[in-house]
PDB file of N, CA and C in Angstrom:
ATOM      1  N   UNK A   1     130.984 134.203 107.521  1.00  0.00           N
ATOM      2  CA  UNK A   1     130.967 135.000 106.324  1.00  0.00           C
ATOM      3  C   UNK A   1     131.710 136.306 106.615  1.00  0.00           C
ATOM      4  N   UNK A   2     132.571 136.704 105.856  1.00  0.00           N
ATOM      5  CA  UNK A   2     133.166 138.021 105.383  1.00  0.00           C
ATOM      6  C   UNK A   2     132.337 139.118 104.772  1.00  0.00           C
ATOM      7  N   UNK A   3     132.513 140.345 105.095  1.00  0.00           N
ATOM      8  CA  UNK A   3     132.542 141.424 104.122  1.00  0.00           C
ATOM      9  C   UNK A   3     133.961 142.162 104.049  1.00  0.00           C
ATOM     10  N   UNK A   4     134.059 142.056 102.888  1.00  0.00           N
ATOM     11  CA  UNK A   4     135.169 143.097 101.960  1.00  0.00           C
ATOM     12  C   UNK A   4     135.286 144.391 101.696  1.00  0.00           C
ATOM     13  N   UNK A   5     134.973 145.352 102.005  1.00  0.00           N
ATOM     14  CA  UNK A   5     135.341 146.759 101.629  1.00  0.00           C
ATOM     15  C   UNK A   5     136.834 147.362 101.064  1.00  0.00           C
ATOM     16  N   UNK A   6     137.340 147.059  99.411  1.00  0.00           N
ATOM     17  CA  UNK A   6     137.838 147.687  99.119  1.00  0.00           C
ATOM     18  C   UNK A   6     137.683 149.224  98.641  1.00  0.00           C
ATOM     19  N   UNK A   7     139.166 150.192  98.488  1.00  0.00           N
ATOM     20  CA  UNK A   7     138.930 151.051  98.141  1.00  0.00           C
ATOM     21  C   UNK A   7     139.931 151.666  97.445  1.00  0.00           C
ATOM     22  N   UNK A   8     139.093 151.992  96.211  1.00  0.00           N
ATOM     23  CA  UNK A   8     139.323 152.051  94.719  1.00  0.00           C
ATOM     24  C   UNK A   8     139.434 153.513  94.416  1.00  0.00           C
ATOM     25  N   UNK A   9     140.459 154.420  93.152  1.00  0.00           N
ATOM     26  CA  UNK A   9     139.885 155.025  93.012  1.00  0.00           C
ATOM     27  C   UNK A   9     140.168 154.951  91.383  1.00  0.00           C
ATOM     28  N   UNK A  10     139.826 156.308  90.225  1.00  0.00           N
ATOM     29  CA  UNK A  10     139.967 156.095  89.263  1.00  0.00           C
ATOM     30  C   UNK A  10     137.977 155.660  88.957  1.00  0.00           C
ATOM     31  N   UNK A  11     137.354 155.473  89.520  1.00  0.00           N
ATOM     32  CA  UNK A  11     136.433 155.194  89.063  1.00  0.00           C
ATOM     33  C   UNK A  11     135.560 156.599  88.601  1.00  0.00           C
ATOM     34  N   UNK A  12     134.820 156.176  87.692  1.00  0.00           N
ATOM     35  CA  UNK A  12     134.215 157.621  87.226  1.00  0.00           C
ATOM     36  C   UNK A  12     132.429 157.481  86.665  1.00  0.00           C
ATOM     37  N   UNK A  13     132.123 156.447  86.551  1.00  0.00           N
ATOM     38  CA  UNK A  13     130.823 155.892  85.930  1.00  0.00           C
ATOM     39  C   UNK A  13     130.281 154.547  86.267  1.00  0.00           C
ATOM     40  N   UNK A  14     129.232 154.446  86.138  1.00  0.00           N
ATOM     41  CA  UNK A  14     128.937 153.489  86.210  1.00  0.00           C
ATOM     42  C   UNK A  14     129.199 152.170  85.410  1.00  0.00           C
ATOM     43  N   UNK A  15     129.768 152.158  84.018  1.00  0.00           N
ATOM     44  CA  UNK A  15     130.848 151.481  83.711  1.00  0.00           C
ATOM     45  C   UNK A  15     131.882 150.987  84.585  1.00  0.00           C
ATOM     46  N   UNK A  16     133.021 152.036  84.707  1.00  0.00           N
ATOM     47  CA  UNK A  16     133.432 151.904  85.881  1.00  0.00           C
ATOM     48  C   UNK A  16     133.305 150.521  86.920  1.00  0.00           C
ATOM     49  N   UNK A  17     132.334 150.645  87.737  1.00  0.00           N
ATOM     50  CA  UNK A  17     131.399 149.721  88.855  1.00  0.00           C
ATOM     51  C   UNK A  17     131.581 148.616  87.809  1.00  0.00           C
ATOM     52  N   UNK A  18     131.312 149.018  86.753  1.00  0.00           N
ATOM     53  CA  UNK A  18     130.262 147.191  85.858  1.00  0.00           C
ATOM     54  C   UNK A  18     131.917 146.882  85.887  1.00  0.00           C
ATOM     55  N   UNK A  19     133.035 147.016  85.505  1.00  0.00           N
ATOM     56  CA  UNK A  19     133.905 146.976  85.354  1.00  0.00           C
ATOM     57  C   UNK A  19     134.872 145.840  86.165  1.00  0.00           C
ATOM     58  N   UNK A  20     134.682 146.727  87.948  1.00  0.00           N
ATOM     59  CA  UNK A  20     135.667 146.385  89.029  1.00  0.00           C
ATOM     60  C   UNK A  20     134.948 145.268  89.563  1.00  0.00           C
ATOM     61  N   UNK A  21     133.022 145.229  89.426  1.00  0.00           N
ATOM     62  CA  UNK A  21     132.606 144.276  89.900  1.00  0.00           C
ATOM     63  C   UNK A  21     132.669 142.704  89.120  1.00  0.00           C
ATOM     64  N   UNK A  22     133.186 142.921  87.935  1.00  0.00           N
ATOM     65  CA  UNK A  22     132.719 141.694  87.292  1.00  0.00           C
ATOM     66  C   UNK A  22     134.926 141.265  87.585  1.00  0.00           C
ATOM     67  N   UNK A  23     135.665 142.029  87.368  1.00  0.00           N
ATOM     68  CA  UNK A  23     137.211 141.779  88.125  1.00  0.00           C
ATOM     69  C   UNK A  23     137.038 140.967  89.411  1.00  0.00           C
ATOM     70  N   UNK A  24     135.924 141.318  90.240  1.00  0.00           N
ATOM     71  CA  UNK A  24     135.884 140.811  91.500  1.00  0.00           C
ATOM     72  C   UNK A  24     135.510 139.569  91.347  1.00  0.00           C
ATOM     73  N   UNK A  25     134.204 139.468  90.699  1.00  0.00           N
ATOM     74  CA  UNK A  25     133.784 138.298  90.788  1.00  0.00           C
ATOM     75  C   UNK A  25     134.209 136.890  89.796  1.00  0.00           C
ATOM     76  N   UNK A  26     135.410 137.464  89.253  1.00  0.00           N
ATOM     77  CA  UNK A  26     136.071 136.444  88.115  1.00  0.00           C
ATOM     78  C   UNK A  26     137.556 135.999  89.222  1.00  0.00           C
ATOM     79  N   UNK A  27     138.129 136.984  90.183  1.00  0.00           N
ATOM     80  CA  UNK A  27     139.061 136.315  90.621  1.00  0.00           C
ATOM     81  C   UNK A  27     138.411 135.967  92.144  1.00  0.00           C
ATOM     82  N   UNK A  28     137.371 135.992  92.086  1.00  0.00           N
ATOM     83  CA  UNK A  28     136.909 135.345  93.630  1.00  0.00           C
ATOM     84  C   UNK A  28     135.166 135.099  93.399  1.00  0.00           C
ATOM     85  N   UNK A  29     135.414 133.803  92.503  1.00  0.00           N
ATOM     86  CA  UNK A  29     134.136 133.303  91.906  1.00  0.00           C
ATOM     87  C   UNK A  29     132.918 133.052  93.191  1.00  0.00           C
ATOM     88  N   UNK A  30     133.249 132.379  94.233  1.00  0.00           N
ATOM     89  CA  UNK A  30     132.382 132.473  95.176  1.00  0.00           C
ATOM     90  C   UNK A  30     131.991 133.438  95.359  1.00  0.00           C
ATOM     91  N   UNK A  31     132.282 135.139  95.312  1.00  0.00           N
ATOM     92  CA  UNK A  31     131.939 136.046  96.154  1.00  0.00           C
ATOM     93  C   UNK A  31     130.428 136.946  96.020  1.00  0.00           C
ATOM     94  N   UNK A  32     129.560 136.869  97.066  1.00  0.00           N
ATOM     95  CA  UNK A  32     128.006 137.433  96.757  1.00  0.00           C
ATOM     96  C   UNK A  32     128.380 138.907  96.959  1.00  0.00           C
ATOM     97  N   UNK A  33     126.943 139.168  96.583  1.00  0.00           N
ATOM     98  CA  UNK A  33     126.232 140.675  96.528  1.00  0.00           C
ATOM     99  C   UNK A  33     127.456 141.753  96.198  1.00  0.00           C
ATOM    100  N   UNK A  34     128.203 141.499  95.523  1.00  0.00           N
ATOM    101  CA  UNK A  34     129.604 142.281  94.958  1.00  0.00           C
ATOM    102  C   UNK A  34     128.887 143.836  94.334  1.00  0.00           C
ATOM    103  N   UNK A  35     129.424 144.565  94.789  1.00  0.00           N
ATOM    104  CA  UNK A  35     128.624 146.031  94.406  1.00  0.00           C
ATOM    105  C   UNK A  35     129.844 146.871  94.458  1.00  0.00           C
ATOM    106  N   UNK A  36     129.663 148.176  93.664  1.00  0.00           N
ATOM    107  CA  UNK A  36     130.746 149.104  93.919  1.00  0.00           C
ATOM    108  C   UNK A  36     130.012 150.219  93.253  1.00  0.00           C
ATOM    109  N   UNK A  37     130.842 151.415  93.997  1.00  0.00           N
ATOM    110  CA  UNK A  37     130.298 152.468  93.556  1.00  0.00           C
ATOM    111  C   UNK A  37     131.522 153.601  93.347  1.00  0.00           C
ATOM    112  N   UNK A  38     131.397 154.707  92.494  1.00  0.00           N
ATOM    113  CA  UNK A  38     132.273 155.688  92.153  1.00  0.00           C
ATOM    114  C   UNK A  38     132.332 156.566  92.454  1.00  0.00           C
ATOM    115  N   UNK A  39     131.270 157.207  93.222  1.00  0.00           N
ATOM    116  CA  UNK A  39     130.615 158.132  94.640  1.00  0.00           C
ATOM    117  C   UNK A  39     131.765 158.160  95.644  1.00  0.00           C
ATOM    118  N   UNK A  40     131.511 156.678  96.414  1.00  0.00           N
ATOM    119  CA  UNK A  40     132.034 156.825  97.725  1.00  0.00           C
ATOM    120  C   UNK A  40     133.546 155.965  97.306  1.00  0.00           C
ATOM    121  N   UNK A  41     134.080 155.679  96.020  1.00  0.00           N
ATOM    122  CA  UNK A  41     135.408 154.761  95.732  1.00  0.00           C
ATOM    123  C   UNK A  41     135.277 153.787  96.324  1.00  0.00           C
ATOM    124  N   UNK A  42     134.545 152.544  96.213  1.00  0.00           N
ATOM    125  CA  UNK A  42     134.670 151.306  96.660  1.00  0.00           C
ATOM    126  C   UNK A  42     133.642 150.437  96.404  1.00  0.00           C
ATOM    127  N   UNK A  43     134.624 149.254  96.700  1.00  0.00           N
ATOM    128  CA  UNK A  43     133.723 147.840  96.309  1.00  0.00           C
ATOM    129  C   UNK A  43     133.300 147.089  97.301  1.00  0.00           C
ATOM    130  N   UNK A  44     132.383 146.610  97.336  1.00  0.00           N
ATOM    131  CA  UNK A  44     132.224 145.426  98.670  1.00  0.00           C
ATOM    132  C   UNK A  44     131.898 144.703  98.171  1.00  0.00           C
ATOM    133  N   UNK A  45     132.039 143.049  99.043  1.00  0.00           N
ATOM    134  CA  UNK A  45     131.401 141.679  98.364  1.00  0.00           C
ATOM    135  C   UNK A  45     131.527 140.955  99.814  1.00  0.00           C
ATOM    136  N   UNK A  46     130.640 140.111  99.583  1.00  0.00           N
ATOM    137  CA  UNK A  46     130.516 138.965 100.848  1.00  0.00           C
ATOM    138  C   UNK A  46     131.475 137.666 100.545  1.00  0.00           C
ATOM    139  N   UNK A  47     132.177 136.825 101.279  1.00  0.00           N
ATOM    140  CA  UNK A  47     132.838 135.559 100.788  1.00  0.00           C
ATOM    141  C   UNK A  47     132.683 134.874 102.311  1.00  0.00           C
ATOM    142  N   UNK A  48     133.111 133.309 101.790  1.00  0.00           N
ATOM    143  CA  UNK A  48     132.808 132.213 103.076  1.00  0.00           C
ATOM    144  C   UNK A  48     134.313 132.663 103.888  1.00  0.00           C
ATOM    145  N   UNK A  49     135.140 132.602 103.445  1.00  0.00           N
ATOM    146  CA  UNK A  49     135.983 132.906 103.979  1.00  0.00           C
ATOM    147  C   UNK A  49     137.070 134.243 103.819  1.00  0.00           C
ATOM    148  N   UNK A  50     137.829 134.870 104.615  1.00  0.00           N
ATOM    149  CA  UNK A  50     138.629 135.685 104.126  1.00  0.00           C
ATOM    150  C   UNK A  50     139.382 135.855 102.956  1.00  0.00           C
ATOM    151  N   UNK A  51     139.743 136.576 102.779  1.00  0.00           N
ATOM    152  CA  UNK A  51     140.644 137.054 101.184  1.00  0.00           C
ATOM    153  C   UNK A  51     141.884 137.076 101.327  1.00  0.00           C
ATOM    154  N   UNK A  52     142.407 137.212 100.102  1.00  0.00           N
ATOM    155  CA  UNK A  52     143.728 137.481 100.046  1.00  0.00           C
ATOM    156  C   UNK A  52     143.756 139.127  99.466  1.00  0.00           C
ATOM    157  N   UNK A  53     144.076 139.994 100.167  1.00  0.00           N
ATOM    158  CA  UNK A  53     144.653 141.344  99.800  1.00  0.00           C
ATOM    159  C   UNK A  53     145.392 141.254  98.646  1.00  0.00           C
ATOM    160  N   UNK A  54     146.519 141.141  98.934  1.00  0.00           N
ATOM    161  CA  UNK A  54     147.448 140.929  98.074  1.00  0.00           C
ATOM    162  C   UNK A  54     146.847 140.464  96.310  1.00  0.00           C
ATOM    163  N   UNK A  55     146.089 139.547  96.506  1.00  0.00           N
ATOM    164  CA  UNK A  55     145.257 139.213  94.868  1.00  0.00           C
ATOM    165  C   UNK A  55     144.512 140.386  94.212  1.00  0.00           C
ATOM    166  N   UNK A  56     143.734 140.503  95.652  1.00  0.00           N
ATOM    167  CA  UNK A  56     142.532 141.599  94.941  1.00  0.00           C
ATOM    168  C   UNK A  56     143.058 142.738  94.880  1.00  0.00           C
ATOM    169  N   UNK A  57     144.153 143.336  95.256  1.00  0.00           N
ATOM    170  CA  UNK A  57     145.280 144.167  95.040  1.00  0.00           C
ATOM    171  C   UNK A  57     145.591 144.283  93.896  1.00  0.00           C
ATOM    172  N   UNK A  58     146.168 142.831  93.093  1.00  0.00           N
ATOM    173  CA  UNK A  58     146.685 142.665  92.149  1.00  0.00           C
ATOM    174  C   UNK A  58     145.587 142.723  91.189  1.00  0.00           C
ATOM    175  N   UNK A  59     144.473 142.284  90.840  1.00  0.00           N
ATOM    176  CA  UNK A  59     143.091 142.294  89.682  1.00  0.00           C
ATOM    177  C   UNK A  59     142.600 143.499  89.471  1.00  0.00           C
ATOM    178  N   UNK A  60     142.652 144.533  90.688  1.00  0.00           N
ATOM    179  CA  UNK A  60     142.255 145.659  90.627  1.00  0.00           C
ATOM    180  C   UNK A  60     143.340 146.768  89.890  1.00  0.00           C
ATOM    181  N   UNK A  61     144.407 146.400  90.148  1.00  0.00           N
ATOM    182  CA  UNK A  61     145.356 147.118  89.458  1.00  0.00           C
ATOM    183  C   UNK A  61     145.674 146.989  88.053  1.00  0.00           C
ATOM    184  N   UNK A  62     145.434 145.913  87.457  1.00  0.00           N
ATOM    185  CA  UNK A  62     145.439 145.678  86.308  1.00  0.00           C
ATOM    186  C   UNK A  62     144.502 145.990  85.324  1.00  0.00           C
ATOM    187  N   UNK A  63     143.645 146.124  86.249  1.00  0.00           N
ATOM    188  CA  UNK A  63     142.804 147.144  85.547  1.00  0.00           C
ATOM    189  C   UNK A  63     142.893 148.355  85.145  1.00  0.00           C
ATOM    190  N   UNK A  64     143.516 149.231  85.603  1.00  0.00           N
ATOM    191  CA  UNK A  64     143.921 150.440  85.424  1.00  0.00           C
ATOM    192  C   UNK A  64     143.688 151.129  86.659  1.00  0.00           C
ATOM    193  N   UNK A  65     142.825 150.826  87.611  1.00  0.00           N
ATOM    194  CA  UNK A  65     142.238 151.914  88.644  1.00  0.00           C
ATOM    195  C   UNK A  65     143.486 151.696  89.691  1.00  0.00           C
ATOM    196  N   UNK A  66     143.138 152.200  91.071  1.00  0.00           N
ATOM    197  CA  UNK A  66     144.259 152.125  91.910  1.00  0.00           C
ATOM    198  C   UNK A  66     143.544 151.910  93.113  1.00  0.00           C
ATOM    199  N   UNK A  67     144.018 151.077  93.506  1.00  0.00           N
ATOM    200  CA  UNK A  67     143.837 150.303  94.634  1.00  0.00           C
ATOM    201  C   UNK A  67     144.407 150.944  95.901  1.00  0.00           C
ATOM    202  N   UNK A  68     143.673 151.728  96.898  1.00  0.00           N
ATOM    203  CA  UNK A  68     144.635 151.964  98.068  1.00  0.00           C
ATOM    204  C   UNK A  68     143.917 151.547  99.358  1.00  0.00           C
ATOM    205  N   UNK A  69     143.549 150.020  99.666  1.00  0.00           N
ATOM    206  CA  UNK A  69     143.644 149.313 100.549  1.00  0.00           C
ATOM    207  C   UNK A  69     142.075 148.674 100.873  1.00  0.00           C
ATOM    208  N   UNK A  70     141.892 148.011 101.842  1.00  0.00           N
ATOM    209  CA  UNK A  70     140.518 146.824 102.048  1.00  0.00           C
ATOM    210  C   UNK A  70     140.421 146.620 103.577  1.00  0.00           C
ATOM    211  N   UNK A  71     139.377 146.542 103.466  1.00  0.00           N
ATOM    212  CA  UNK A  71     138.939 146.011 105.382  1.00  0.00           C
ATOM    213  C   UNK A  71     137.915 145.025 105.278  1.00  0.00           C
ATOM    214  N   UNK A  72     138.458 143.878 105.828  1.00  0.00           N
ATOM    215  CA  UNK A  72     137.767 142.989 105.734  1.00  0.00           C
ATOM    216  C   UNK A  72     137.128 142.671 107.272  1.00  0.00           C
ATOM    217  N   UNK A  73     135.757 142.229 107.196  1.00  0.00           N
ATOM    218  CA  UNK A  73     135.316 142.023 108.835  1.00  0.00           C
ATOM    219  C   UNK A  73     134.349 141.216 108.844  1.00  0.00           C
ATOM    220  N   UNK A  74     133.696 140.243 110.269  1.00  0.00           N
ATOM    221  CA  UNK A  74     132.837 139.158 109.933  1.00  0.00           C
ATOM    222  C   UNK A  74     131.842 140.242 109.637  1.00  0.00           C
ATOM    223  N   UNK A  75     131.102 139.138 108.767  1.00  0.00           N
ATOM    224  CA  UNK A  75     129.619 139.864 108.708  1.00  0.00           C
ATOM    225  C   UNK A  75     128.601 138.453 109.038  1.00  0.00           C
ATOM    226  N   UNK A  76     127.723 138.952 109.565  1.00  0.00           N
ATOM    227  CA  UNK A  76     126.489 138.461 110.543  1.00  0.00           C
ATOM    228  C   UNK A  76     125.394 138.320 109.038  1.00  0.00           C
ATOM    229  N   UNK A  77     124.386 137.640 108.406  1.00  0.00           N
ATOM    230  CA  UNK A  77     123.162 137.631 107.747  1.00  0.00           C
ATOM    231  C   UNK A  77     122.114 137.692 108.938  1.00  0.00           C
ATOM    232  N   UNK A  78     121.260 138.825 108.677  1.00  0.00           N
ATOM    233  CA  UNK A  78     120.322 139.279 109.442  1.00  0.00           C
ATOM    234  C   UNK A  78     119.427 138.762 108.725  1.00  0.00           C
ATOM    235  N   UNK A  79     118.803 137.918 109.889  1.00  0.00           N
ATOM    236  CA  UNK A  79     117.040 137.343 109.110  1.00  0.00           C
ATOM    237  C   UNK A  79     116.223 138.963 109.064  1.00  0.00           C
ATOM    238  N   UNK A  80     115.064 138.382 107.979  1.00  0.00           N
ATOM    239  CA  UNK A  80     113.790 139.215 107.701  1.00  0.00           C
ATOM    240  C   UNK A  80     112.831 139.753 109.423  1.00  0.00           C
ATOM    241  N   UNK A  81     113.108 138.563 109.906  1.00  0.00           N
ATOM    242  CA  UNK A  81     112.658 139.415 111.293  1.00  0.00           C
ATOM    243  C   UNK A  81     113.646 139.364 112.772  1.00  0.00           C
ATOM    244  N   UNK A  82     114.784 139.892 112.431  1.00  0.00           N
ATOM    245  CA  UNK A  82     115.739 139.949 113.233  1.00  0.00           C
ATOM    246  C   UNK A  82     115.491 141.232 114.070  1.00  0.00           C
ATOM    247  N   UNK A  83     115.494 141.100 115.326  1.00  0.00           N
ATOM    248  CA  UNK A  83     114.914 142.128 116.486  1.00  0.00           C
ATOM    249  C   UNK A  83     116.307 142.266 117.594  1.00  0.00           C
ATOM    250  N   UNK A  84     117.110 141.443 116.954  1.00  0.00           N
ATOM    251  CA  UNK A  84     118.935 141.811 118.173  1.00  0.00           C
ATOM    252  C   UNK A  84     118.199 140.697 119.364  1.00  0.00           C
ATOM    253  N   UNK A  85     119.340 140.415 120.265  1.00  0.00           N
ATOM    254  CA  UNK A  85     119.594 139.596 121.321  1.00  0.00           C
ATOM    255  C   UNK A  85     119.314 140.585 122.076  1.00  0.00           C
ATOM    256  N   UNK A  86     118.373 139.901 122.981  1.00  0.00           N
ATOM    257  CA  UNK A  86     117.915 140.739 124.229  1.00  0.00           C
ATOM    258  C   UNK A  86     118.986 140.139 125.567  1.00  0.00           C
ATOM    259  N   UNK A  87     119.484 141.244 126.484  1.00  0.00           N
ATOM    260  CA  UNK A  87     119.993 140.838 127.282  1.00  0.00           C
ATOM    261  C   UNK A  87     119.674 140.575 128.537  1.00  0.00           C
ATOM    262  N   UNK A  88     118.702 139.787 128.505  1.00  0.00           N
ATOM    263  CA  UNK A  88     118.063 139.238 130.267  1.00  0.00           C
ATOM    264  C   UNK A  88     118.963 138.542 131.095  1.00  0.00           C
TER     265      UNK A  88
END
């Protein structure tokens, strides 16, 4: 699993968010827990596999806001009682 951290700006409300998140999740229908905020300029979402920049580049821009770039990195699901690997 992926996490996505794009970063957006132009955002101003929480509209806004309702906005870039539902863009996200129409051109990358798989993608969970998709959230964004107008605070810190950015969106995140989880996917099975990596993205294409270049797309979510393109959906975000058409929107009106401006897109200036994404970091994508594995992400780990931490169980409810996850305590880390002990190193014995």
């Amino acid at each position: 699993m992926y996490k996505t951290t794009a970063s957006i700006e132009g955002m101003s409300c929480g509209m806004c968010e309702a906005h870039i998140c539902d863009v996200i999740r129409k051109t990358f229908p798989h993608a969970k827990k998709v959230s964004a905020s107008h605070i810190k300029n950015t969106a995140t979402f989880l996917t099975d596999d990596e993205i294409d920049s270049s797309l979510l580049k393109e959906c975000i821009e058409e929107t009106g806001y401006h897109y200036t770039g994404c970091r994508t990195e594995p992400f780990e699901k931490k169980g409810l009682f996850h305590f880390g690997k002990s190193k014995d």
